[in-house]
N, C-alpha and C. Protein backbone atom coordinates (compact mmCIF):
# COMPACT_ATOMS: atom_id res chain seq x y z
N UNK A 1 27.03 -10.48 11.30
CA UNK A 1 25.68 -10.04 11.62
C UNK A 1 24.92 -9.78 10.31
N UNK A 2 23.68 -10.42 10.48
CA UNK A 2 23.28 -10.28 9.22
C UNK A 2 22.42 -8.75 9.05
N UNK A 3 22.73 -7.79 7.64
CA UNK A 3 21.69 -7.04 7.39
C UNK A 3 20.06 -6.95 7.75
N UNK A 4 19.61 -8.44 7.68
CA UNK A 4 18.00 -8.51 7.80
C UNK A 4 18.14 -8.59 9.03
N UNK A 5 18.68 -8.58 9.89
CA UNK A 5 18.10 -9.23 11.47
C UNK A 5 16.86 -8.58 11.86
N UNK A 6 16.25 -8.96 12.37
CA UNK A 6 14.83 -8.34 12.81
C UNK A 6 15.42 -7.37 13.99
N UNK A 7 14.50 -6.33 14.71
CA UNK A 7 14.86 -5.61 15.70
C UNK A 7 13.79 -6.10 17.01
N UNK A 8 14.47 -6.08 18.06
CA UNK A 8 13.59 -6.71 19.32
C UNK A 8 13.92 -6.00 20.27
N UNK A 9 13.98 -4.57 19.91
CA UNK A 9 13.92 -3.32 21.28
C UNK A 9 12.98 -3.07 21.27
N UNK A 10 11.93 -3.24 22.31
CA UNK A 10 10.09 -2.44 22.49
C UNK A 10 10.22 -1.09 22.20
N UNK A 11 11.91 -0.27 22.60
CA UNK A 11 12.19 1.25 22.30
C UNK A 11 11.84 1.15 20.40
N UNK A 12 12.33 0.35 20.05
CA UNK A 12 12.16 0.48 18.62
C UNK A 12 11.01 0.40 17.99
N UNK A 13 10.12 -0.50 18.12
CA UNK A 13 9.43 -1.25 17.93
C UNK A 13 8.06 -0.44 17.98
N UNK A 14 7.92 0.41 19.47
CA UNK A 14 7.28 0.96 19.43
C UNK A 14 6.63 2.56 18.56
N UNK A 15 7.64 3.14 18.38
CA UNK A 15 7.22 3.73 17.20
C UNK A 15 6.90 3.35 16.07
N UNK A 16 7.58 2.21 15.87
CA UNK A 16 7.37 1.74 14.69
C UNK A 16 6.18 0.88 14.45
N UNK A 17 5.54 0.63 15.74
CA UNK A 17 3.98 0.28 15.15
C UNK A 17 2.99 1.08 15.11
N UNK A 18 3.35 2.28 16.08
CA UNK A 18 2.23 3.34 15.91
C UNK A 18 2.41 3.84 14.01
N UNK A 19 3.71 3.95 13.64
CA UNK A 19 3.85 4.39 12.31
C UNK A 19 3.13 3.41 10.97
N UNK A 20 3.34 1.82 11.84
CA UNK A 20 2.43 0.57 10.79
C UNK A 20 0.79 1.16 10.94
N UNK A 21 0.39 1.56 11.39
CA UNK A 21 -0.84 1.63 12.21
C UNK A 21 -1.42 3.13 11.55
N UNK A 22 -0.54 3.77 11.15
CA UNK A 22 -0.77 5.14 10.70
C UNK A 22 -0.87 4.92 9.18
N UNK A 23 0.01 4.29 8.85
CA UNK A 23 0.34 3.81 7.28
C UNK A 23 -0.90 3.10 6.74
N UNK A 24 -1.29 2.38 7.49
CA UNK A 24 -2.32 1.15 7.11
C UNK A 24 -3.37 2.04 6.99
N UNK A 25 -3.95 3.28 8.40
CA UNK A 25 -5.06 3.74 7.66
C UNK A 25 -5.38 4.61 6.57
N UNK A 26 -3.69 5.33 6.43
CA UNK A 26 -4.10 5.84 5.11
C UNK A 26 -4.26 5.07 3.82
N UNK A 27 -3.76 3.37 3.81
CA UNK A 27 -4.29 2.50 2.39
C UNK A 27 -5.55 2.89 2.54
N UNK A 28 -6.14 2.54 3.98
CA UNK A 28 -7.43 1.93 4.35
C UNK A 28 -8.33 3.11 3.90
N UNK A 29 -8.26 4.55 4.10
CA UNK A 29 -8.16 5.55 3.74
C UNK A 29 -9.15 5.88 2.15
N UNK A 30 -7.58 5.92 1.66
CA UNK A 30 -7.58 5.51 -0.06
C UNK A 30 -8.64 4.32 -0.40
N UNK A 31 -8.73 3.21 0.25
CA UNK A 31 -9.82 2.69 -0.09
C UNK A 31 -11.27 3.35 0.03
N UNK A 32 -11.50 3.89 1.81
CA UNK A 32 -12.82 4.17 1.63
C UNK A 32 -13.08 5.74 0.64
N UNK A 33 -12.31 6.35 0.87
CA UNK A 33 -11.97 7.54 0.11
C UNK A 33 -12.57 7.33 -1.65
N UNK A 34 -12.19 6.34 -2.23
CA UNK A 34 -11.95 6.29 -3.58
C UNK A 34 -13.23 5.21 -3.92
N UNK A 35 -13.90 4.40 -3.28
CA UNK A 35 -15.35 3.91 -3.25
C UNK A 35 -16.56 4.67 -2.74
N UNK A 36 -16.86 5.39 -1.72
CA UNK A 36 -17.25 6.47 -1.97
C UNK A 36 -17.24 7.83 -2.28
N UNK A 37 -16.26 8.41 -2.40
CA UNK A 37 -15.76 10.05 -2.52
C UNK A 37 -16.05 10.80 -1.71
N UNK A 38 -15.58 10.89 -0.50
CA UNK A 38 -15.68 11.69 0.86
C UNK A 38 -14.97 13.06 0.52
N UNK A 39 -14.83 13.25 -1.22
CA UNK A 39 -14.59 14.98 -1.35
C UNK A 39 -12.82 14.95 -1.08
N UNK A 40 -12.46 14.18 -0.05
CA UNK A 40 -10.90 14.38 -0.33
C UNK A 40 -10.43 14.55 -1.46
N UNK A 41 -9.92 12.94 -1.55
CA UNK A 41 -9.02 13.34 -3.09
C UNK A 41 -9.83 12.83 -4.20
N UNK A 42 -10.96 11.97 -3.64
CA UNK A 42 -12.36 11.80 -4.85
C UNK A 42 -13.81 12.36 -4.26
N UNK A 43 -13.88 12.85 -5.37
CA UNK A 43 -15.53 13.46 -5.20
C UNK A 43 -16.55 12.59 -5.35
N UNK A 44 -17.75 12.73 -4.70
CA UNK A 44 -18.63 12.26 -4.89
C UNK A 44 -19.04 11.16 -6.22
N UNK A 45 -19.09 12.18 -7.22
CA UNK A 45 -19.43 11.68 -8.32
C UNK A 45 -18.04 10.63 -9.05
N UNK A 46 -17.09 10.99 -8.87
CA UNK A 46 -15.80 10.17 -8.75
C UNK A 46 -15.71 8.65 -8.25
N UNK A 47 -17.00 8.72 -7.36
CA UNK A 47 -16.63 7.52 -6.43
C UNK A 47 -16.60 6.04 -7.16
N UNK A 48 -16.49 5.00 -6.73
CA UNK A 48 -15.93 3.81 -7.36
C UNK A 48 -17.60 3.17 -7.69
N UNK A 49 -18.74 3.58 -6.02
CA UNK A 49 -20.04 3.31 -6.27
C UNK A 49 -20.90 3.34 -6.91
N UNK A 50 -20.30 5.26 -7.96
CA UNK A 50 -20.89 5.72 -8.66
C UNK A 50 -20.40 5.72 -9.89
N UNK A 51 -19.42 4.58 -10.32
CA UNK A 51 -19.30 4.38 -11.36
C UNK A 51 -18.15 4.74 -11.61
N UNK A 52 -17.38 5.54 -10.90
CA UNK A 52 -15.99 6.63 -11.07
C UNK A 52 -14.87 5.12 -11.10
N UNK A 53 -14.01 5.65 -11.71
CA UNK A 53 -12.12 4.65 -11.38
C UNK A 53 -11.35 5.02 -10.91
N UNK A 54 -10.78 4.52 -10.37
CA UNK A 54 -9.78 4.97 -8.95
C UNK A 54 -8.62 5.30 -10.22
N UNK A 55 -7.93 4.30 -11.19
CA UNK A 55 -7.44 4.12 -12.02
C UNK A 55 -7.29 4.83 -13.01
N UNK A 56 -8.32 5.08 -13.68
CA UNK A 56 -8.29 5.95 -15.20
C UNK A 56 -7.63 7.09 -15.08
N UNK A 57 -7.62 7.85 -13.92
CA UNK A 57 -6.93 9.67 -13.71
C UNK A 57 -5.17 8.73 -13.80
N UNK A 58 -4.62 7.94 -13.43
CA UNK A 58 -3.67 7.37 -13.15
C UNK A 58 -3.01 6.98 -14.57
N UNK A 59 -3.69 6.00 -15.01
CA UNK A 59 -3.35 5.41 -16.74
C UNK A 59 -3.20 7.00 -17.73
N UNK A 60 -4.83 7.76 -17.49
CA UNK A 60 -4.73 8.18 -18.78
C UNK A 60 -4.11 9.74 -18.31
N UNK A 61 -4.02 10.07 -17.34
CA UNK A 61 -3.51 11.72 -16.87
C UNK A 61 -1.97 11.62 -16.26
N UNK A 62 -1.59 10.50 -15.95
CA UNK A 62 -0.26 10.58 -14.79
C UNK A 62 0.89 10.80 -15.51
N UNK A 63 1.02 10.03 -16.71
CA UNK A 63 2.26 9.86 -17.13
C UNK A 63 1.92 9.11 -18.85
N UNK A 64 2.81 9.35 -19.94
CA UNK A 64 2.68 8.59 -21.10
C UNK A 64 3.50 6.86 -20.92
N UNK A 65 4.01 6.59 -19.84
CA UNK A 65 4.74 5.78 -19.73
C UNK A 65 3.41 4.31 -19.78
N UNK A 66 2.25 4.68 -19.02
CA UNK A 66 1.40 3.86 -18.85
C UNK A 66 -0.09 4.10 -19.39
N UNK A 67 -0.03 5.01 -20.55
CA UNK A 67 -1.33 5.60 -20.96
C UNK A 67 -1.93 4.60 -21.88
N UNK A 68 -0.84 3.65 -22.55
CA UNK A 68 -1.39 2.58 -23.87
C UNK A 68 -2.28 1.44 -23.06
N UNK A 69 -2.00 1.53 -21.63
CA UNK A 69 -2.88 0.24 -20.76
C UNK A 69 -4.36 1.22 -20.86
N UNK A 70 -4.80 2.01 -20.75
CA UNK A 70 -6.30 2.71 -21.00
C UNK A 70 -7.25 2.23 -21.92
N UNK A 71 -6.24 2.02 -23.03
CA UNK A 71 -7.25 1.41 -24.57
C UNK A 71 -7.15 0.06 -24.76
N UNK A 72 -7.13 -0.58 -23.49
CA UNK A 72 -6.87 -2.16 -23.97
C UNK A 72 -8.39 -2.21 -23.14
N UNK A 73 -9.12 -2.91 -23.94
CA UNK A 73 -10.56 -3.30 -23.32
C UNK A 73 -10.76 -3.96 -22.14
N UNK A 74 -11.52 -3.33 -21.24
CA UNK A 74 -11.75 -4.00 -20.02
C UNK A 74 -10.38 -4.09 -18.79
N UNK A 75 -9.62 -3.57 -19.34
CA UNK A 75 -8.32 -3.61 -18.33
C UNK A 75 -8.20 -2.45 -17.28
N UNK A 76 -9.04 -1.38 -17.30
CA UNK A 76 -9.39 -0.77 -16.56
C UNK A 76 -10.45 -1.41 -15.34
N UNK A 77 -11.11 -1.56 -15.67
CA UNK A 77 -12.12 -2.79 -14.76
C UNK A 77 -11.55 -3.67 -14.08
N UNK A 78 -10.73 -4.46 -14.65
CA UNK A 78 -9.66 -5.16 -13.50
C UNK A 78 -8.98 -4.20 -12.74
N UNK A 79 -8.14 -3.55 -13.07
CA UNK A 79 -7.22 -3.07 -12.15
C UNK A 79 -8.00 -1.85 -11.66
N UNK A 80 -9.06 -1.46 -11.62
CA UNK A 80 -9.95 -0.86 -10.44
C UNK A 80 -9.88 -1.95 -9.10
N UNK A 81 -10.63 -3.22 -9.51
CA UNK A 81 -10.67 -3.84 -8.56
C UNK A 81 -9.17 -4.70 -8.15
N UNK A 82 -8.24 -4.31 -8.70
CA UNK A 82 -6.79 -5.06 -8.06
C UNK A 82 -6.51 -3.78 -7.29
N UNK A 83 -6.67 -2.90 -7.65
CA UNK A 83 -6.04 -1.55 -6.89
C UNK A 83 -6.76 -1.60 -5.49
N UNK A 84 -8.15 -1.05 -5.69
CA UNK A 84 -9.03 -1.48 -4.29
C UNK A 84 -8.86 -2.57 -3.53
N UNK A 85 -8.89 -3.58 -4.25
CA UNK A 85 -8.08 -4.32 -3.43
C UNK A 85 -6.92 -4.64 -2.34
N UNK A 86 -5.95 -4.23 -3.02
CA UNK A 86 -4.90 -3.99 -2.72
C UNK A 86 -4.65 -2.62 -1.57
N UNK A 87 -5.44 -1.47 -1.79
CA UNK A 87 -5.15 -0.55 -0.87
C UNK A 87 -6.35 -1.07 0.45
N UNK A 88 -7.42 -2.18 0.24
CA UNK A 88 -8.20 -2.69 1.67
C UNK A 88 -6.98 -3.31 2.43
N UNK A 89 -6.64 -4.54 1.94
CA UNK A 89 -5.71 -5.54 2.14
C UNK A 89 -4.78 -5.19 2.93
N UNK A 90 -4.27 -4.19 1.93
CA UNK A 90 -2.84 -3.70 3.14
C UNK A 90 -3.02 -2.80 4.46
N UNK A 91 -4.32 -1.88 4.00
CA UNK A 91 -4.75 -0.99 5.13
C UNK A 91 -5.09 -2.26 6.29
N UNK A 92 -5.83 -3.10 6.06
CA UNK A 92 -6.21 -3.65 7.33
C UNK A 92 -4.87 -4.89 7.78
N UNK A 93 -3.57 -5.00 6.33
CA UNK A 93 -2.58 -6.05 7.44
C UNK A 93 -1.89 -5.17 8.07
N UNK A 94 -1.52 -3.85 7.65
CA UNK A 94 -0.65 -2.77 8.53
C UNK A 94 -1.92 -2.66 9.70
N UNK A 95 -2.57 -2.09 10.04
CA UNK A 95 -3.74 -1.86 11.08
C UNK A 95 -3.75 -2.90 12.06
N UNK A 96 -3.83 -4.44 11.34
CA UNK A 96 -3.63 -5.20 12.68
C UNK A 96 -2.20 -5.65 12.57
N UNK A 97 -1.20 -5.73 12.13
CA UNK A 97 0.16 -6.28 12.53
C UNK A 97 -0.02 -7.56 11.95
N UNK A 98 -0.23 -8.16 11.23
CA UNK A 98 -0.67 -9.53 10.22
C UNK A 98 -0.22 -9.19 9.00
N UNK A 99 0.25 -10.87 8.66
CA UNK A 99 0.73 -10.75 7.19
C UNK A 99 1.66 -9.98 6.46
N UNK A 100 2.82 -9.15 7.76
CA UNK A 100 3.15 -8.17 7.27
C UNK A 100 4.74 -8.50 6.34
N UNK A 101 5.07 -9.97 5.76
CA UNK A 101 5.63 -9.87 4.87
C UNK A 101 4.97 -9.91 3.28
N UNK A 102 4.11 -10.69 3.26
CA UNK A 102 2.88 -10.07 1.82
C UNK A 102 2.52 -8.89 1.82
N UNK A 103 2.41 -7.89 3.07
CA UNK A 103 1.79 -6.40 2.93
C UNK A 103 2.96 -5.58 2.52
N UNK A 104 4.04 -6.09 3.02
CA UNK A 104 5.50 -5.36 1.98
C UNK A 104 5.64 -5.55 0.77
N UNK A 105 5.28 -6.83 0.08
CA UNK A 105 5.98 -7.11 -0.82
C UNK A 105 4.58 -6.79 -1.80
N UNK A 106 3.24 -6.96 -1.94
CA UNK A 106 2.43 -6.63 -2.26
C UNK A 106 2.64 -4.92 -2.18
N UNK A 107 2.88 -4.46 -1.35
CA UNK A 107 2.93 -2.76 -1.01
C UNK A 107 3.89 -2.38 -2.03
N UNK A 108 4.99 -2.98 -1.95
CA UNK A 108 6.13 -2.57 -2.58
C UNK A 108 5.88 -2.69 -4.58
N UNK A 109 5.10 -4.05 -4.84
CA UNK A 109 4.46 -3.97 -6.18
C UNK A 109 3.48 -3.10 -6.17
N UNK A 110 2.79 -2.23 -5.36
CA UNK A 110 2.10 -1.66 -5.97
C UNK A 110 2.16 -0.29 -5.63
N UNK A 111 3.29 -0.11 -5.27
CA UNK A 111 3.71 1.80 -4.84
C UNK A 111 4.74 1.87 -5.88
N UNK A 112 5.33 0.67 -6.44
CA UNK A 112 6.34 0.90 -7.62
C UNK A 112 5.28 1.10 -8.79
N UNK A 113 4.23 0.42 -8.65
CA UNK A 113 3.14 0.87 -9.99
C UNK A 113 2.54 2.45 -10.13
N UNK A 114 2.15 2.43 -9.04
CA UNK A 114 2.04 4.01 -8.66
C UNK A 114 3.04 4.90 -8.77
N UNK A 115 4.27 5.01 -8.50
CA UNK A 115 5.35 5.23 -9.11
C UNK A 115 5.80 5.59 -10.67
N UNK A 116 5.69 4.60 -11.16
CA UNK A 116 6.44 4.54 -12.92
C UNK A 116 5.09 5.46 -13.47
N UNK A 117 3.72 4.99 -12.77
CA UNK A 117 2.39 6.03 -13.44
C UNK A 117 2.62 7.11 -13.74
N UNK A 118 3.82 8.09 -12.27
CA UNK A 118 3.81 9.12 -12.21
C UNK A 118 5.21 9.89 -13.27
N UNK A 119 6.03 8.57 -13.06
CA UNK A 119 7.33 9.31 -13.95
C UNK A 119 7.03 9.73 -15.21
N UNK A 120 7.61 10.76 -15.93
CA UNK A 120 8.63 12.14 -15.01
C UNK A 120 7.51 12.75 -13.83
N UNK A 121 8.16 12.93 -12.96
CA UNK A 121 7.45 13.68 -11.69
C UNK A 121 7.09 14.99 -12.23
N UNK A 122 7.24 15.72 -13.41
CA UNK A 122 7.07 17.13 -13.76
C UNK A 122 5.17 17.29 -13.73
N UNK A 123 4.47 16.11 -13.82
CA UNK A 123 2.70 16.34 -13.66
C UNK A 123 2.43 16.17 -12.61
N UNK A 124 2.80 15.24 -11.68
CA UNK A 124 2.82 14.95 -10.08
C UNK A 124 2.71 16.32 -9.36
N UNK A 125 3.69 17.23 -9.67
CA UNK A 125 3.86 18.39 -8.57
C UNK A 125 4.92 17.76 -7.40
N UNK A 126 5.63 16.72 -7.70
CA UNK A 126 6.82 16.62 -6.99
C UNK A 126 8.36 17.49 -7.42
N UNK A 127 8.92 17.86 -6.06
CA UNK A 127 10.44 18.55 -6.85
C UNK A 127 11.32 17.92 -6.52
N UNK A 128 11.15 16.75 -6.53
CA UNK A 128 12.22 16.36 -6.60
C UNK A 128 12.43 14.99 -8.19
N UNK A 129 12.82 14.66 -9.10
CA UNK A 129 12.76 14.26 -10.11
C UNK A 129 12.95 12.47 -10.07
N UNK A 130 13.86 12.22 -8.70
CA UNK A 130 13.77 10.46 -8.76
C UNK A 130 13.10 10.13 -7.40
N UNK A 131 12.82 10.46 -6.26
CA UNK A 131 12.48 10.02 -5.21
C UNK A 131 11.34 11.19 -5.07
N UNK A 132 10.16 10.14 -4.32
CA UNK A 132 9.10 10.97 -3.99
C UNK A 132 8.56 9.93 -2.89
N UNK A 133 7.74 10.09 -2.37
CA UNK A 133 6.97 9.50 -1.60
C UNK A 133 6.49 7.97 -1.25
N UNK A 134 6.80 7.29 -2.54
CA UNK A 134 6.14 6.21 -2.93
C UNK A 134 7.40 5.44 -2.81
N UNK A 135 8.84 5.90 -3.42
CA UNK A 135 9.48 4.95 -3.00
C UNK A 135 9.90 5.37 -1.39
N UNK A 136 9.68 6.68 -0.07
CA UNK A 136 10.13 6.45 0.93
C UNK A 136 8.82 5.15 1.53
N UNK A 137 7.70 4.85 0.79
CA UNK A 137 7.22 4.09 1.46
C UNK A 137 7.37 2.98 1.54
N UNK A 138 8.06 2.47 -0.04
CA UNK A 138 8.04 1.11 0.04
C UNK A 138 9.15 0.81 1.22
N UNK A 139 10.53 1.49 1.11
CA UNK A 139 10.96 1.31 2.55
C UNK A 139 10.93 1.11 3.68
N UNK A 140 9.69 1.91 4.47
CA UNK A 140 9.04 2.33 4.94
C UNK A 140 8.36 0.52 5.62
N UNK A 141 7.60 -0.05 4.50
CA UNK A 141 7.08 -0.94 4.36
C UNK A 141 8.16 -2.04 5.15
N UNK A 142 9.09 -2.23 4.37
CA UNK A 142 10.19 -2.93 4.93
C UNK A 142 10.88 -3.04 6.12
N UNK A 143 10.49 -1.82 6.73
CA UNK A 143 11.36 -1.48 7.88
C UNK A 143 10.37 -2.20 8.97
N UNK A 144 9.07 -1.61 8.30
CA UNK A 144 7.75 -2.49 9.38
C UNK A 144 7.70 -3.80 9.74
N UNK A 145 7.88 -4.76 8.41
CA UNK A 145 8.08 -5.75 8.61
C UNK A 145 9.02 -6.32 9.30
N UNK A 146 10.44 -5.76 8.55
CA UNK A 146 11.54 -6.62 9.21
C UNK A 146 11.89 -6.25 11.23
N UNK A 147 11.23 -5.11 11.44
CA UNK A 147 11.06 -5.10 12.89
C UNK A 147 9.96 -5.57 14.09
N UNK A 148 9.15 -6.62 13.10
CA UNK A 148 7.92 -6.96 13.67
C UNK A 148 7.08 -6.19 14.15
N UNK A 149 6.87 -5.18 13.52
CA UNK A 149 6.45 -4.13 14.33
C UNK A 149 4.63 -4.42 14.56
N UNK A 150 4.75 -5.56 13.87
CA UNK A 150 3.19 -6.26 14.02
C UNK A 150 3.06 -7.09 15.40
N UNK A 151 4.20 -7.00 15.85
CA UNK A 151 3.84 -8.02 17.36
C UNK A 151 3.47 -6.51 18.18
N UNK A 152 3.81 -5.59 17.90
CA UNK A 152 3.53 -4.63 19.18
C UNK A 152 2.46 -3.69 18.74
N UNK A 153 1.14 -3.55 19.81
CA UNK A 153 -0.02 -3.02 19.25
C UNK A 153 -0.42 -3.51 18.16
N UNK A 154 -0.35 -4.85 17.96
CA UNK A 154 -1.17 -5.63 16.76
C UNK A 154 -1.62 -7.09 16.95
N UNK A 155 -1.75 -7.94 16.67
CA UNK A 155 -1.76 -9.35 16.00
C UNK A 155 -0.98 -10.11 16.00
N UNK A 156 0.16 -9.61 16.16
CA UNK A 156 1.22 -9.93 15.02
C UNK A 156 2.17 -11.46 15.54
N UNK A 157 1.61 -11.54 16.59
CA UNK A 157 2.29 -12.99 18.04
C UNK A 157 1.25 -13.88 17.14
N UNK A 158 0.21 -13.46 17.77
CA UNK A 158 -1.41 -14.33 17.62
C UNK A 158 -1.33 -15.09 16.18
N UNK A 159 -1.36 -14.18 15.28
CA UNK A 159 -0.87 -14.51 14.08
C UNK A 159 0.21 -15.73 13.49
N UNK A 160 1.51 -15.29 14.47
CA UNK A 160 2.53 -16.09 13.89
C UNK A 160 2.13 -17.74 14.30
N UNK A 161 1.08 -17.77 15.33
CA UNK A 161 1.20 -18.79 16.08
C UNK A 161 0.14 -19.81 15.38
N UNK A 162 -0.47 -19.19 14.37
CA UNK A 162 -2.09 -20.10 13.87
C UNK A 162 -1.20 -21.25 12.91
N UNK A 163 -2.14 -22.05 12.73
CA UNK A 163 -1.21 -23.28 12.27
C UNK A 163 -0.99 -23.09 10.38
N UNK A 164 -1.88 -22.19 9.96
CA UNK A 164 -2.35 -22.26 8.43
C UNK A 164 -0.47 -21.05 8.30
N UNK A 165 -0.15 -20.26 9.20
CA UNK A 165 0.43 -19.46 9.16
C UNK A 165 1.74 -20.15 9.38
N UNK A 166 2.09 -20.88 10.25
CA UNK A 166 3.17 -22.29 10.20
C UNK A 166 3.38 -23.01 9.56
N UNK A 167 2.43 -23.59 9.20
CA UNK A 167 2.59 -24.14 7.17
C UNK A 167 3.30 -23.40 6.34
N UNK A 168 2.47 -21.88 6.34
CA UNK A 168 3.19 -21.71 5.15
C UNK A 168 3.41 -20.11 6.04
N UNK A 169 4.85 -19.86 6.43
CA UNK A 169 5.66 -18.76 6.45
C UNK A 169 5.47 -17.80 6.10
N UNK A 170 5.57 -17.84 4.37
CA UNK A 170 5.24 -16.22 3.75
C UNK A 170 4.31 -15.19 4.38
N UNK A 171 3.07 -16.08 4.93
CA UNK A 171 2.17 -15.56 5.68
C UNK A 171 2.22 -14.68 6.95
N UNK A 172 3.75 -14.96 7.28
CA UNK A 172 3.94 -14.09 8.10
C UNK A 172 3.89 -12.72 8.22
């Protein structure tokens, strides 16, 4: 029996898409959150509209591991918009049950980036020193996928069935 087998109990399945579905809006979240500053975890003036970076508190406050990427010109500017990116993208393939092996593996590159930002966890305010949040998600991520949890309360049939998505697999 193989490790990956997918799971095809609706008992399973079904939590596990309300949990894809929960996950996705907090990317989705973090996106609208961090383009305008709805005061959560960015303020107003913070916002991405108003000129603010989702990024810079991350590079130049999180950790020394990733602070030398700050002073490289213009590389902040990209990875504003790879980050935003990246937290729309996945919020809306977790949300509808689509694409959900790129939304792992994309998720998983970029919660490990978020991650190493933060190591040592001693500025984070995490207590625990190797596991925090970011890697229960990339898991997390994995578990979504490999249980299709995009066919139930999602897309995720509709999806498998389009022809651009039969071509090419990954897309799944």
């Amino acid at each position: 029996m193989s490790a990956l087998k997918t799971v095809k109990s609706y008992g399973a399945t079904l939590p596990l898409a309300i949990v894809r579905i929960l996950l996705g809006f907090m990317f989705l979240w973090a996106f609208l959150d961090k383009l305008f500053g709805f005061g959560f975890s960015t303020t107003a003036a913070d916002a991405m509209i108003n000129g603010g970076s989702p990024t810079k508190g991350f590079l130049m406050y999180g950790t020394d591991i990733l602070s030398f990427l700050a002073d490289i010109p213009g590389l902040i500017s990209v990875l504003d918009v790879v980050l935003m990116a990246a937290f729309l993208l996945l919020g809306i393939a977790l949300i509808l049950g689509i694409g959900m092996k790129i939304a792992a593996a994309g998720g998983t590159v970029l919660l490990l980036m978020m991650y190493i930002s933060l190591f040592p966890f001693t500025k984070s305010g995490s207590t625990n020193p190797l596991i925090d949040y970011h890697v229960i998600y990339i898991f997390l991520l994995w578990a979504l996928c490999l249980s299709n949890s995009g066919d139930v309360l999602g897309l995720g049939k509709w999806w498998k069935e389009q022809s651009l998505v039969k071509r090419y697999p990954i897309l799944v």
